[in-house]
N, C-alpha and C. Protein backbone atom coordinates (compact mmCIF):
# COMPACT_ATOMS: atom_id res chain seq x y z
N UNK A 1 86.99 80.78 95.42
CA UNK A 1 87.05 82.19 95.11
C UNK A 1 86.10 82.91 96.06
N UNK A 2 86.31 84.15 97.00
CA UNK A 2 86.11 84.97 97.47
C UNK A 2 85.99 86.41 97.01
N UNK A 3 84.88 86.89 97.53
CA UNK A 3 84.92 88.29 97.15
C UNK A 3 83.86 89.04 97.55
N UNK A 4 84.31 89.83 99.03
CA UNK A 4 83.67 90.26 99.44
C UNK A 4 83.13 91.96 99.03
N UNK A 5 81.53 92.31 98.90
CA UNK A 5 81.39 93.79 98.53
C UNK A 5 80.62 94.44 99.41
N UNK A 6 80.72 95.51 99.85
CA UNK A 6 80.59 96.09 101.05
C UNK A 6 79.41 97.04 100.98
N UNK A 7 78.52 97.42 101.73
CA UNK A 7 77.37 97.75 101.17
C UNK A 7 77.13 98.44 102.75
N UNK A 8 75.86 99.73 102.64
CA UNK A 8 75.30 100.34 104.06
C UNK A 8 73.66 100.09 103.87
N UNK A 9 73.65 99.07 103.65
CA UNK A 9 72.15 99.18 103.36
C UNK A 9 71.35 98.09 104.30
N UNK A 10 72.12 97.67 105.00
CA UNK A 10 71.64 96.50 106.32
C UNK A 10 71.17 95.81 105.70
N UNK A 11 71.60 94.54 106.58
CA UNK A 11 70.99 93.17 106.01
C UNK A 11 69.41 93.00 105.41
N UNK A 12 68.51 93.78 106.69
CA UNK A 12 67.31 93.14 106.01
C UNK A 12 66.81 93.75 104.78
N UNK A 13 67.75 95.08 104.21
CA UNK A 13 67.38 95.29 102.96
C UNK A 13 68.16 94.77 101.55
N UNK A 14 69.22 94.18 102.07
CA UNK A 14 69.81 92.96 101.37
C UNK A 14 69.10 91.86 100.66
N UNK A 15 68.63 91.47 101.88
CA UNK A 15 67.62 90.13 102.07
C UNK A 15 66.56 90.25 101.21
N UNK A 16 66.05 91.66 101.20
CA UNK A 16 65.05 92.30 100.21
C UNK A 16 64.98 92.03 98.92
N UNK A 17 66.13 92.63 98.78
CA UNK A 17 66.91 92.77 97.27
C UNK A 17 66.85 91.82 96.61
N UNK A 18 67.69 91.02 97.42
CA UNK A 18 68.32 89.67 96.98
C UNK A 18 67.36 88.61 96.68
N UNK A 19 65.86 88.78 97.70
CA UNK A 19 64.94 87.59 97.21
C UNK A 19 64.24 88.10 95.82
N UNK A 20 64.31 89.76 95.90
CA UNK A 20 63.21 90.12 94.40
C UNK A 20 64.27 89.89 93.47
N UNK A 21 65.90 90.19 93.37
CA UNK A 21 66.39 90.10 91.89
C UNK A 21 67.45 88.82 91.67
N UNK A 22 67.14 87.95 92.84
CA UNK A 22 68.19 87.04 93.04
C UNK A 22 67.97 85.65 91.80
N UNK A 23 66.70 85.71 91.28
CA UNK A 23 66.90 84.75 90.24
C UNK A 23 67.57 85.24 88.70
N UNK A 24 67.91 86.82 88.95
CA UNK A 24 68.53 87.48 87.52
C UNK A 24 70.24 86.88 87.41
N UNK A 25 70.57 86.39 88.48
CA UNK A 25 72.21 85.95 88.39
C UNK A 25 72.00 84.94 87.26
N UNK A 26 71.39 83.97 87.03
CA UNK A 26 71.59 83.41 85.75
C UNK A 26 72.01 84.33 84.16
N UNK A 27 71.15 85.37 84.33
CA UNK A 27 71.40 86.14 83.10
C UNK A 27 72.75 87.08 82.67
N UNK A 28 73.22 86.93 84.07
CA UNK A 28 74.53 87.41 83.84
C UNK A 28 75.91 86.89 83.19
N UNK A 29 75.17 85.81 82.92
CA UNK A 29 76.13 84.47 81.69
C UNK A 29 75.53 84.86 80.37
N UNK A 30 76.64 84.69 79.46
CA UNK A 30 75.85 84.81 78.17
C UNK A 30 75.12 83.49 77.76
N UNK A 31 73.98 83.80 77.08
CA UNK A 31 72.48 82.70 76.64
C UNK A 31 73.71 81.90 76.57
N UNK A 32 73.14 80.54 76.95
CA UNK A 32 73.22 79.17 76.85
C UNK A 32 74.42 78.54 77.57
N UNK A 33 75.17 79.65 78.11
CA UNK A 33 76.57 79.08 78.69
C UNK A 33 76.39 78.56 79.89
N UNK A 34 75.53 79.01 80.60
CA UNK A 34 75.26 78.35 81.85
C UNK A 34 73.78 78.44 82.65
N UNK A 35 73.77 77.27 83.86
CA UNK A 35 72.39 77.64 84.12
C UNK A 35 72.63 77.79 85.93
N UNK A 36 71.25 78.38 86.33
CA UNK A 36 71.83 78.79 87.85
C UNK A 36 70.83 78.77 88.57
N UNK A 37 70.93 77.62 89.88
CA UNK A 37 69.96 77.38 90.36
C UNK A 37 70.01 78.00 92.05
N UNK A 38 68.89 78.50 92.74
CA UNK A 38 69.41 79.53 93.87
C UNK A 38 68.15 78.10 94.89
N UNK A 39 68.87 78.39 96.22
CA UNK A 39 68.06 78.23 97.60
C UNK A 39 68.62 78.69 98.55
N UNK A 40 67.52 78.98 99.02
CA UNK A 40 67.91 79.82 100.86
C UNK A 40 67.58 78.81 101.60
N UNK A 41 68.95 78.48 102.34
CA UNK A 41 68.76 77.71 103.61
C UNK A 41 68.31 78.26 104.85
N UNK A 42 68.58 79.62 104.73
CA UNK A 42 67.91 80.27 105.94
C UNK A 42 68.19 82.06 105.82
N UNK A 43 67.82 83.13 106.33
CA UNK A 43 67.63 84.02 106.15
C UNK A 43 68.59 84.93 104.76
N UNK A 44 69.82 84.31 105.52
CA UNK A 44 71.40 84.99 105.22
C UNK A 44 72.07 84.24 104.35
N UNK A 45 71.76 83.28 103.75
CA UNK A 45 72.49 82.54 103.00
C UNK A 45 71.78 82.24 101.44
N UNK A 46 72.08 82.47 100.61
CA UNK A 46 71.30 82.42 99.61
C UNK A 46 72.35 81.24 98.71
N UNK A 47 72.39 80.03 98.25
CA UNK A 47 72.97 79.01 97.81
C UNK A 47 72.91 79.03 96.60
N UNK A 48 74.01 79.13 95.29
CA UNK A 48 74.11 78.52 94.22
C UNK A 48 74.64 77.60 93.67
N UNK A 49 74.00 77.39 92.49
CA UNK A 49 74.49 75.96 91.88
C UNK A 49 74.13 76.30 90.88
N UNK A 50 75.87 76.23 90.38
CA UNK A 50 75.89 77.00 88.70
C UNK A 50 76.91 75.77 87.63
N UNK A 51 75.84 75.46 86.62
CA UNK A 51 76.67 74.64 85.61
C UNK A 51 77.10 75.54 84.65
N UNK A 52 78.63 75.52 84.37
CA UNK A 52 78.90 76.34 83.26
C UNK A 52 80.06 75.67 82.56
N UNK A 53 80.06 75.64 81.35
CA UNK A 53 81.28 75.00 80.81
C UNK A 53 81.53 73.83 81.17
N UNK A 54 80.03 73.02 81.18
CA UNK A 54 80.19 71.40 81.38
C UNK A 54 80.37 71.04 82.95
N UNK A 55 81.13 72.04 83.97
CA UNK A 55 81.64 71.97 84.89
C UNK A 55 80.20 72.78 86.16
N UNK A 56 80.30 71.81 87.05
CA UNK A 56 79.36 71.95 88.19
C UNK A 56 80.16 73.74 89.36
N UNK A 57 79.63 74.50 89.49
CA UNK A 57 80.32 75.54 90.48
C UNK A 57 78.99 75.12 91.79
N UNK A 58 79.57 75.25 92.66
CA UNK A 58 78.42 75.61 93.96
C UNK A 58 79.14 76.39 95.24
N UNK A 59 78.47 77.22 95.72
CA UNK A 59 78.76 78.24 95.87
C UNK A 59 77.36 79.10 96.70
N UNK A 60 77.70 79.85 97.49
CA UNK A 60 76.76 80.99 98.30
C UNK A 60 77.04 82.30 98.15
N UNK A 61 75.77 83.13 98.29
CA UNK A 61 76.01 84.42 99.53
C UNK A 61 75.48 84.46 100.26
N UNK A 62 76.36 85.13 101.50
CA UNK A 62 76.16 85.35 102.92
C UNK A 62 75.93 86.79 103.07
N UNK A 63 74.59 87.10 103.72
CA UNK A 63 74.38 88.45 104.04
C UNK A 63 74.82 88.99 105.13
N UNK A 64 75.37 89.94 105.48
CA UNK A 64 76.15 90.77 106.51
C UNK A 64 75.35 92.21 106.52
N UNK A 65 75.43 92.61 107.75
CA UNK A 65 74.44 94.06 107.94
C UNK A 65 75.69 95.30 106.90
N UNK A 66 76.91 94.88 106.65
CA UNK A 66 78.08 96.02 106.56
C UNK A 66 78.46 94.75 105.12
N UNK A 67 77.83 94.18 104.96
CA UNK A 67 78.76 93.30 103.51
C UNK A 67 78.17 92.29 103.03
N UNK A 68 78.25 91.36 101.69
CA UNK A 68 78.08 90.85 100.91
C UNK A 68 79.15 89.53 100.33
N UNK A 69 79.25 88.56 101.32
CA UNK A 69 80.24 87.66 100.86
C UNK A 69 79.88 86.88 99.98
N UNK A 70 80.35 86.68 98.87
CA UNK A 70 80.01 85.57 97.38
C UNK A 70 81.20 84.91 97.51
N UNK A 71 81.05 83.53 97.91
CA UNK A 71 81.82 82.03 97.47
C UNK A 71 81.57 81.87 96.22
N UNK A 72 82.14 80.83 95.27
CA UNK A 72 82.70 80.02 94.62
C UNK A 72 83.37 78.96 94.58
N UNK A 73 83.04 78.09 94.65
CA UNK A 73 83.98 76.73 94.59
C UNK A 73 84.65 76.55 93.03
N UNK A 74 85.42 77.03 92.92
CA UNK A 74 85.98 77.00 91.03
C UNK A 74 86.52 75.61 91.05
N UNK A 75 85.97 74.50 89.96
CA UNK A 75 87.02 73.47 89.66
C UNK A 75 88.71 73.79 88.86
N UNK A 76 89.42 73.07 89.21
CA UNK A 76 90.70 72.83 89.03
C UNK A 76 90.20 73.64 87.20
N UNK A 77 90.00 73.03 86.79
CA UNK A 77 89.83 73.12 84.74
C UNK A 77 89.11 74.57 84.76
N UNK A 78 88.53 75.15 85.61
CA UNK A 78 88.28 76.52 85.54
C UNK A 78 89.36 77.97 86.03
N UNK A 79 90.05 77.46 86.81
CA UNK A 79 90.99 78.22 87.73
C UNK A 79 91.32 79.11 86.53
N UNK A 80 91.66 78.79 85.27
CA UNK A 80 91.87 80.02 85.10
C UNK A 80 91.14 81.06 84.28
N UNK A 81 89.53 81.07 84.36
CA UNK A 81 88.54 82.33 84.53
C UNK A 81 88.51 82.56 85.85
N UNK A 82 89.06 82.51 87.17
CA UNK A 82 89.55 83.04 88.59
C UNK A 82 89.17 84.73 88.21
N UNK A 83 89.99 84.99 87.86
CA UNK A 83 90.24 86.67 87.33
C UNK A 83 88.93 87.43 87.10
N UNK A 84 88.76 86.24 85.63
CA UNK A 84 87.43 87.12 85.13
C UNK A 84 86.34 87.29 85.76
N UNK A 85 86.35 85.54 86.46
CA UNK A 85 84.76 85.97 87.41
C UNK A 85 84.93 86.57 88.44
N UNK A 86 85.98 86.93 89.06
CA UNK A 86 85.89 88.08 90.29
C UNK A 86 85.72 89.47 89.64
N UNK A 87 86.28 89.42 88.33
CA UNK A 87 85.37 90.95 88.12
C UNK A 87 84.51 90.76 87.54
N UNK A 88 83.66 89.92 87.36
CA UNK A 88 82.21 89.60 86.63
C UNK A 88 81.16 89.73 87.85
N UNK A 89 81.81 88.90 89.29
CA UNK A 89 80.90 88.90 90.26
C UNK A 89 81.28 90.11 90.85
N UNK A 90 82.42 90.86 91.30
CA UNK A 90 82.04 92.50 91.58
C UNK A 90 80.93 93.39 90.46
N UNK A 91 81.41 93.19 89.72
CA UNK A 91 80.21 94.49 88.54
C UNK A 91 79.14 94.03 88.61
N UNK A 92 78.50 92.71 88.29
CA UNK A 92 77.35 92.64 88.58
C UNK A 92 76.77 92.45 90.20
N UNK A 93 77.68 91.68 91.35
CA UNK A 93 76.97 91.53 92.26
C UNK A 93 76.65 93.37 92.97
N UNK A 94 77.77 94.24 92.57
CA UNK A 94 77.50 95.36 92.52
C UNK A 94 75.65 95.86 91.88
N UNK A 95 75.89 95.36 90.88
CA UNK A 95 74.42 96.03 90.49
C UNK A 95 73.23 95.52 91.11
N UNK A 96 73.14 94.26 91.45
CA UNK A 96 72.25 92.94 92.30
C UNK A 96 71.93 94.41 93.56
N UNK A 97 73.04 94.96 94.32
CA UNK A 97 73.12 95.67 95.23
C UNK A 97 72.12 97.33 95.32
N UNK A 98 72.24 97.43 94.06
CA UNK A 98 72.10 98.44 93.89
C UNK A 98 70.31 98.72 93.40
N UNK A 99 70.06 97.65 92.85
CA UNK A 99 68.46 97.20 92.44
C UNK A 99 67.93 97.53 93.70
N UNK A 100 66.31 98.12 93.46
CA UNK A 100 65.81 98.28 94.82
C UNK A 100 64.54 97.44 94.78
């Protein structure tokens, strides 16, 4: 799953953002459903690894000076919350964006 959100706020204030509110993506699951673990391999890439529903997701974002790409690797037995989490990860990665 893909889903890119488009932003004018240049990367290095991305990068900003993203290191002060980037451990709140866990909370965007309801308590106990899942847990979410983040690393930066290097400036632009911020790495997750999300257990939810028994099932392992891993997954990045990639910072862009003009955008915001969020992967997902969905297992087969998840495919079909597809839907929901692309509008779960627009509204909130929207707000992630918007935090200063």
């Amino acid at each position: 799953m893909r889903v890119s959100l488009p932003h004018s706020l240049g990367a290095e204030e991305v990068r900003r953002r993203m290191h002060a509110h980037g451990h709140e993506i866990g909370s965007y699951f309801p308590p106990g459903m899942a847990t979410v673990e983040t690393d930066w391999p290097h400036e632009d890439r911020m790495d997750l690894f999300i257990t939810a529903a028994g099932q392992q997701i891993d997954g990045g974002i990639d910072i862009f000076d003009d955008k915001v790409v969020i992967d997902l690797d969905l297992p087969a037995i998840l495919g079909f919350l597809r839907g929901t989490l692309e509008r779960a990860v627009r509204k909130h990665g929207g707000k992630l964006l918007e935090k200063s």
